[in-house]
Protein backbone atom coordinates (compact mmCIF):
# COMPACT_ATOMS: atom_id res chain seq x y z
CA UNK A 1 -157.43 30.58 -26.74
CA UNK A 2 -155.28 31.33 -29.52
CA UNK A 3 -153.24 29.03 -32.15
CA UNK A 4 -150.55 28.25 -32.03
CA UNK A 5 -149.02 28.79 -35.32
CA UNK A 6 -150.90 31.40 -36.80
CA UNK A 7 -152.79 33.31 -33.30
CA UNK A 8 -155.77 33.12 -34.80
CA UNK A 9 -158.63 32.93 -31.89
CA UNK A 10 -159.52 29.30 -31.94
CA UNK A 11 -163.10 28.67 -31.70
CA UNK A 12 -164.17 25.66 -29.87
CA UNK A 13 -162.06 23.20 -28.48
CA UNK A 14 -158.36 23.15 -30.18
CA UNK A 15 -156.23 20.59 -31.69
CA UNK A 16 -153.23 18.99 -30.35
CA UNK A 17 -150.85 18.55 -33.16
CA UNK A 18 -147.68 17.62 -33.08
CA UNK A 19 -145.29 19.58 -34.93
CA UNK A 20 -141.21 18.17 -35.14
CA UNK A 21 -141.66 16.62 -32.23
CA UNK A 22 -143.66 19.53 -30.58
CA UNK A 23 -147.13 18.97 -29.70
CA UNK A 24 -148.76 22.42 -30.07
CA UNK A 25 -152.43 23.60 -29.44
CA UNK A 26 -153.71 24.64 -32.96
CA UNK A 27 -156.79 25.74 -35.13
CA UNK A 28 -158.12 23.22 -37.59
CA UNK A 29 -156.67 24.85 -40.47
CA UNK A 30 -153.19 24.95 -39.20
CA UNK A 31 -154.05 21.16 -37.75
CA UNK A 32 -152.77 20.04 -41.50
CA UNK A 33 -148.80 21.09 -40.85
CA UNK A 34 -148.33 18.26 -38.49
CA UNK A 35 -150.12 14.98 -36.78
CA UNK A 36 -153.03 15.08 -35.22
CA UNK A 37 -152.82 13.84 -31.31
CA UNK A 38 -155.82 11.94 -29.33
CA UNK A 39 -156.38 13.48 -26.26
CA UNK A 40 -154.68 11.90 -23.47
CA UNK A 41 -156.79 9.72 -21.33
CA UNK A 42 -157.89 10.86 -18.19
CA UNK A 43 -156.48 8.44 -15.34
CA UNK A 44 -159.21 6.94 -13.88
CA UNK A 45 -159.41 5.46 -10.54
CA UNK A 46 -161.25 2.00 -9.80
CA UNK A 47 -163.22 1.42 -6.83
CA UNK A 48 -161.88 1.01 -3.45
CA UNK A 49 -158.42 2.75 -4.78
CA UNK A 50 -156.86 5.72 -2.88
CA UNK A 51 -156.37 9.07 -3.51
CA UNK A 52 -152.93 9.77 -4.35
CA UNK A 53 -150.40 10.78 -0.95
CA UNK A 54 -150.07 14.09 0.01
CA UNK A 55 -146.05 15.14 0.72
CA UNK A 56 -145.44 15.15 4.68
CA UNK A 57 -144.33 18.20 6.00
CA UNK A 58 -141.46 17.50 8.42
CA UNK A 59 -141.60 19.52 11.22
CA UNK A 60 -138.77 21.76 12.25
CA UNK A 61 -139.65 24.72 14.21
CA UNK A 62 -137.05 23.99 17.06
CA UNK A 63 -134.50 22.02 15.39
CA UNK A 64 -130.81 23.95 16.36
CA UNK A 65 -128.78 25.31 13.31
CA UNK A 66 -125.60 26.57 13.54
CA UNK A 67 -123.78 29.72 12.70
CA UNK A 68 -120.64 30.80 11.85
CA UNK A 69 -119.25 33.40 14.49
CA UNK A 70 -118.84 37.36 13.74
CA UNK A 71 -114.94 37.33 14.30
CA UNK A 72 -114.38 34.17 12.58
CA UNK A 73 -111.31 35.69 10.31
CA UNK A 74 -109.15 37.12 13.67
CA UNK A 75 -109.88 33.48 15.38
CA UNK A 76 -108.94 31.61 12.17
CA UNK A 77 -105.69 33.56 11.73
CA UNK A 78 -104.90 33.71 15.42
CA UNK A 79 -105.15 29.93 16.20
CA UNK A 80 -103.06 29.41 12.98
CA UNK A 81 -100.43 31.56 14.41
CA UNK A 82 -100.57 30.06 17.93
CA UNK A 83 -100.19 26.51 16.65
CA UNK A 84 -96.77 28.08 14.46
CA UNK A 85 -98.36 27.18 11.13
CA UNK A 86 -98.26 28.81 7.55
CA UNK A 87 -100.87 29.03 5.83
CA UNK A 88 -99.30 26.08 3.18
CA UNK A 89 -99.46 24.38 6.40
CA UNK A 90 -103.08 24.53 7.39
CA UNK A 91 -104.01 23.95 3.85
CA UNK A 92 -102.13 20.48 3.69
CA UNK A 93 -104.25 19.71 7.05
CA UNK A 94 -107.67 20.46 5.95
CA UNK A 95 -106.88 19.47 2.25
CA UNK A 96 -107.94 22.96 1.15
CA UNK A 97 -105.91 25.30 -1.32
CA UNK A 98 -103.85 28.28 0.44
CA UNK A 99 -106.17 30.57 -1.51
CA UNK A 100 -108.91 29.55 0.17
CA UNK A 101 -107.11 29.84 3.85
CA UNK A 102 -106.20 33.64 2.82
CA UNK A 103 -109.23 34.82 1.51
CA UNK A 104 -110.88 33.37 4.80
CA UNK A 105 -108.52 35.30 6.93
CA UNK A 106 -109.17 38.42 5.15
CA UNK A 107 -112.44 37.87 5.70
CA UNK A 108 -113.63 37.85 2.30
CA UNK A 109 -115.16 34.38 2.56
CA UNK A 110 -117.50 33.03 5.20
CA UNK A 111 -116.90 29.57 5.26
CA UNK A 112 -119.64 27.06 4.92
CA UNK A 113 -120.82 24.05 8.03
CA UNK A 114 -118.35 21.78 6.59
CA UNK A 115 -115.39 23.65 6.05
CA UNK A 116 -116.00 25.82 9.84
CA UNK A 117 -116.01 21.87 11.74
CA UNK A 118 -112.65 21.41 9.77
CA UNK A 119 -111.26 24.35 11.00
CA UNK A 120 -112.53 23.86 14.20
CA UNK A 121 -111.12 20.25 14.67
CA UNK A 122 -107.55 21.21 13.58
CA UNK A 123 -107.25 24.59 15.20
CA UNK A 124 -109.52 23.81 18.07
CA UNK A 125 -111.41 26.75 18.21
CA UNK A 126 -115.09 27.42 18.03
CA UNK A 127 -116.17 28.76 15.16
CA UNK A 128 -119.95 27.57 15.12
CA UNK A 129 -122.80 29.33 17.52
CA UNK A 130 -126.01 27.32 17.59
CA UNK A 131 -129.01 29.19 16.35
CA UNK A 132 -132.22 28.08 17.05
CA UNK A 133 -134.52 28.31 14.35
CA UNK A 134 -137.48 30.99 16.55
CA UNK A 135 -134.63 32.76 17.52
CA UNK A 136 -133.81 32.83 13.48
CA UNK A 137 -137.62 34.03 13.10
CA UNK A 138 -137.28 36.59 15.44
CA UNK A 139 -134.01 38.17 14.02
CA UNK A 140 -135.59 38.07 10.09
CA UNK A 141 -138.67 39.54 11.88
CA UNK A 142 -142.23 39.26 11.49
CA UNK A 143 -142.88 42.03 8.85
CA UNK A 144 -140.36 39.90 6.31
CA UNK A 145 -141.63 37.04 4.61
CA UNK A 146 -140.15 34.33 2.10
CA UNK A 147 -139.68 36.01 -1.28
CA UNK A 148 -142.08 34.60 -4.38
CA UNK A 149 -141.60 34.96 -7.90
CA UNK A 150 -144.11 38.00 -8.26
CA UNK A 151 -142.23 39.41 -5.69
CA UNK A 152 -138.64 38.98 -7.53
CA UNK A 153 -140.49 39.92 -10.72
CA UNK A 154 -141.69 43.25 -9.66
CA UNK A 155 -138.18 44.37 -8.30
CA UNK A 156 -136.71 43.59 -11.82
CA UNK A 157 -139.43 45.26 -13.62
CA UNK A 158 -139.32 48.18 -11.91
């Protein structure tokens, strides 16, 4: 272990000192610059207590999602269209902005769960496909696996 101030090895056990407000890990002789800190006490438990809760996993494996369709851009437009309404138009009945009605027909954005059952309900159209969450699996495949940090950290590095 190393000081924190100066990186000198620390022999032994170091010192917590705090240092403006910053309690650092330091040799004795750079101890002096700041106070010295006790140790924290080590919570103890007393007979007949419990360990502490582990978190519940909640369990999920076949619990539907839903998707937004391939197409969704020609459907969005098209119903819009059908029902004789501008753009302006749909905006004022889904309270969104006109910008984001046109970037979602040019298919530019993919609109998220909330938005799609908006646009469903006033246009009536389908615009959601449920998914279920093995059929998910099997589409990711089984060769790909959630990402980590070393993972993310090797791509940047090299």
């Amino acid at each position: 272990m190393r000081c924190e101030i100066c990186g000198k090895k620390v022999i032994g056990k170091p010192v917590r000192t705090k240092i403006e407000n910053s309690i650092m890990l330091t040799c004795n002789d750079c101890s002096k610059f700041g106070k010295v800190q006790r140790e924290p006490p080590k919570p103890q438990r007393g007979p007949g207590s419990r360990p502490p809760a582990g978190r519940r996993q909640s369990f999920r494996s076949q619990e539907p999602t839903h998707e937004v369709i391939e197409d969704y851009q020609n459907v969005i437009r098209k119903a819009r269209e059908k029902m004789g309404w501008s753009r302006e138009d749909l905006g004022e009945k889904i309270y969104e902005k006109v910008s984001v009605i046109h970037r979602l027909e040019s298919g530019k954005m993919v609109p998220d769960l909330k938005l799609a059952r908006k646009l469903e309900r006033s246009l009536k159209v389908t615009l959601l496909e449920k998914t279920d969450q093995a059929q998910m699996d099997d589409l990711r495949g089984a060769h790909m696996q959630k990402a980590t940090i070393g993972d993310i950290a090797r791509i940047k590095k090299g």
